[in-house]
Protein backbone atom coordinates (compact mmCIF):
# COMPACT_ATOMS: atom_id res chain seq x y z
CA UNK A 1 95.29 148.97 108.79
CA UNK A 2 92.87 149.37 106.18
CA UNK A 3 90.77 146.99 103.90
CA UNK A 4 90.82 146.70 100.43
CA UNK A 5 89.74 143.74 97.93
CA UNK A 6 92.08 142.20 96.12
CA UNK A 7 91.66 142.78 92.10
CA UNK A 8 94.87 141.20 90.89
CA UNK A 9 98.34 139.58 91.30
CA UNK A 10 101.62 141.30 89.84
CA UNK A 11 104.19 138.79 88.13
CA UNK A 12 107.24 139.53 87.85
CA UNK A 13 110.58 138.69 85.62
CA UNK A 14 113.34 139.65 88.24
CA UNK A 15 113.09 140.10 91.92
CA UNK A 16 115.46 140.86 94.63
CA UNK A 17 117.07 137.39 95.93
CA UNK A 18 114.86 138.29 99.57
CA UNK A 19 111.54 138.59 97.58
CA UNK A 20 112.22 134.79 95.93
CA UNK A 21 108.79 133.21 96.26
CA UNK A 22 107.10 136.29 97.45
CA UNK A 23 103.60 137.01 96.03
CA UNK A 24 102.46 140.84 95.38
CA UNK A 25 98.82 142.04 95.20
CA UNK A 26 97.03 144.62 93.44
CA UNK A 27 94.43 145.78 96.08
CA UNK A 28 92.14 148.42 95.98
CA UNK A 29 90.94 150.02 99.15
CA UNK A 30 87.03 149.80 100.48
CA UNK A 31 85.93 153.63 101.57
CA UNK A 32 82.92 153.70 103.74
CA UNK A 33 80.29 153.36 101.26
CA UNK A 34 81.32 149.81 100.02
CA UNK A 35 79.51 148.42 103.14
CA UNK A 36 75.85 147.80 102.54
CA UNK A 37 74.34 149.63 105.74
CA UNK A 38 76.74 152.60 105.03
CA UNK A 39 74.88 155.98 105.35
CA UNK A 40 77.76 157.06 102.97
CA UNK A 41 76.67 155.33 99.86
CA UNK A 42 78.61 155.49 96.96
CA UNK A 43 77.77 154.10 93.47
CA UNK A 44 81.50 152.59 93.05
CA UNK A 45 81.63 150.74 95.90
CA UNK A 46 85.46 150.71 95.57
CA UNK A 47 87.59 153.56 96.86
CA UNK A 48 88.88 156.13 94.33
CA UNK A 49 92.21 155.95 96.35
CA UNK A 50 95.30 154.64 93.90
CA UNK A 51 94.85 150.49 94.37
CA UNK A 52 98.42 149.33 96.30
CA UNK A 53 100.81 146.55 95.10
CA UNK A 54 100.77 144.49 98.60
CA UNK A 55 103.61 141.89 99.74
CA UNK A 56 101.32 138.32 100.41
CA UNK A 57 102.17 135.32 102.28
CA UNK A 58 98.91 134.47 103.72
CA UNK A 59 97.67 133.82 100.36
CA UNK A 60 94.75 135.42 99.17
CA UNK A 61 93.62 135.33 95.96
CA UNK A 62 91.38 137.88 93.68
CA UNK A 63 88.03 138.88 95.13
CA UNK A 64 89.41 137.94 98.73
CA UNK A 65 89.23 140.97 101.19
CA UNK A 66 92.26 141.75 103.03
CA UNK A 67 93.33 144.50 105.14
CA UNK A 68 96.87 146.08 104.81
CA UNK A 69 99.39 147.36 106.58
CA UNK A 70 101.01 150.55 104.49
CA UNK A 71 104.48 152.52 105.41
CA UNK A 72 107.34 151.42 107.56
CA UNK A 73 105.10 148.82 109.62
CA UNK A 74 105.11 147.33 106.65
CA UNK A 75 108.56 146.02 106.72
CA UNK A 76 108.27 144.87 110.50
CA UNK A 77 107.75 141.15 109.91
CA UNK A 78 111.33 140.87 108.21
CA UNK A 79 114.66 140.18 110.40
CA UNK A 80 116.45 142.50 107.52
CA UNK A 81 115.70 145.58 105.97
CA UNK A 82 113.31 145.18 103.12
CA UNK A 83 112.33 147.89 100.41
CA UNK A 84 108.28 147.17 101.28
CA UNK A 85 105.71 149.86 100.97
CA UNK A 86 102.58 147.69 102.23
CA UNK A 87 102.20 143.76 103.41
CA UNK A 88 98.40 141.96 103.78
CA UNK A 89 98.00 141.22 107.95
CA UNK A 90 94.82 139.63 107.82
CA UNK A 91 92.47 137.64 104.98
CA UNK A 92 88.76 139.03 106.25
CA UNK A 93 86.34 136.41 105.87
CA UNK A 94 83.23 138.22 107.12
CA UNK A 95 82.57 142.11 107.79
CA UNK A 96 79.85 143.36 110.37
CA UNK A 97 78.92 147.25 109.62
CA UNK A 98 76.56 149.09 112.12
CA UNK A 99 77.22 152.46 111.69
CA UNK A 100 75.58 154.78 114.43
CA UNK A 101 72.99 157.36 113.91
């Protein structure tokens, strides 16, 4: 699982019958030096990892942080075969960061 923060939703015109009502994500993944006691800091605070179109039905919004499930896992929740590449597990409402030395 990793964590990313949500930075927009994905609309779209047609969708495959099993996706009816589905919502999809844009998240882009945290790396290490997004947390504010991070001995890695970095000035973007995002990761410069490719953000992820992620399957949501716990519904988060933009600027919520989730963390995502990527790869055949992905599909696990669903009885039938589904064509998903990642799916949100958890809405994060706090994150406690103490590295060690």
């Amino acid at each position: 699982m990793r964590l990313g923060k949500v930075i927009g939703r994905v609309t779209l015109g047609k969708t495959a019958p099993e996706f009816d009502g589905a919502r999809w994500l844009v998240v882009t993944p945290y790396n290490r030096g997004y947390f504010p006691d991070s001995p890695y800091p970095d000035d973007g605070r995002l990761s410069s990892d490719p953000s992820v179109v992620v399957y949501d039905n716990l519904g988060a919004g933009v600027g919520d942080t989730v963390g995502f499930i990527e790869g055949r896992e992905a599909a696990s929740p669903f009885s039938e075969r589904m064509a998903i590449d990642a799916i949100s597990g958890v809405l994060v409402d706090k994150i406690n960061y103490h590295p060690l030395p």
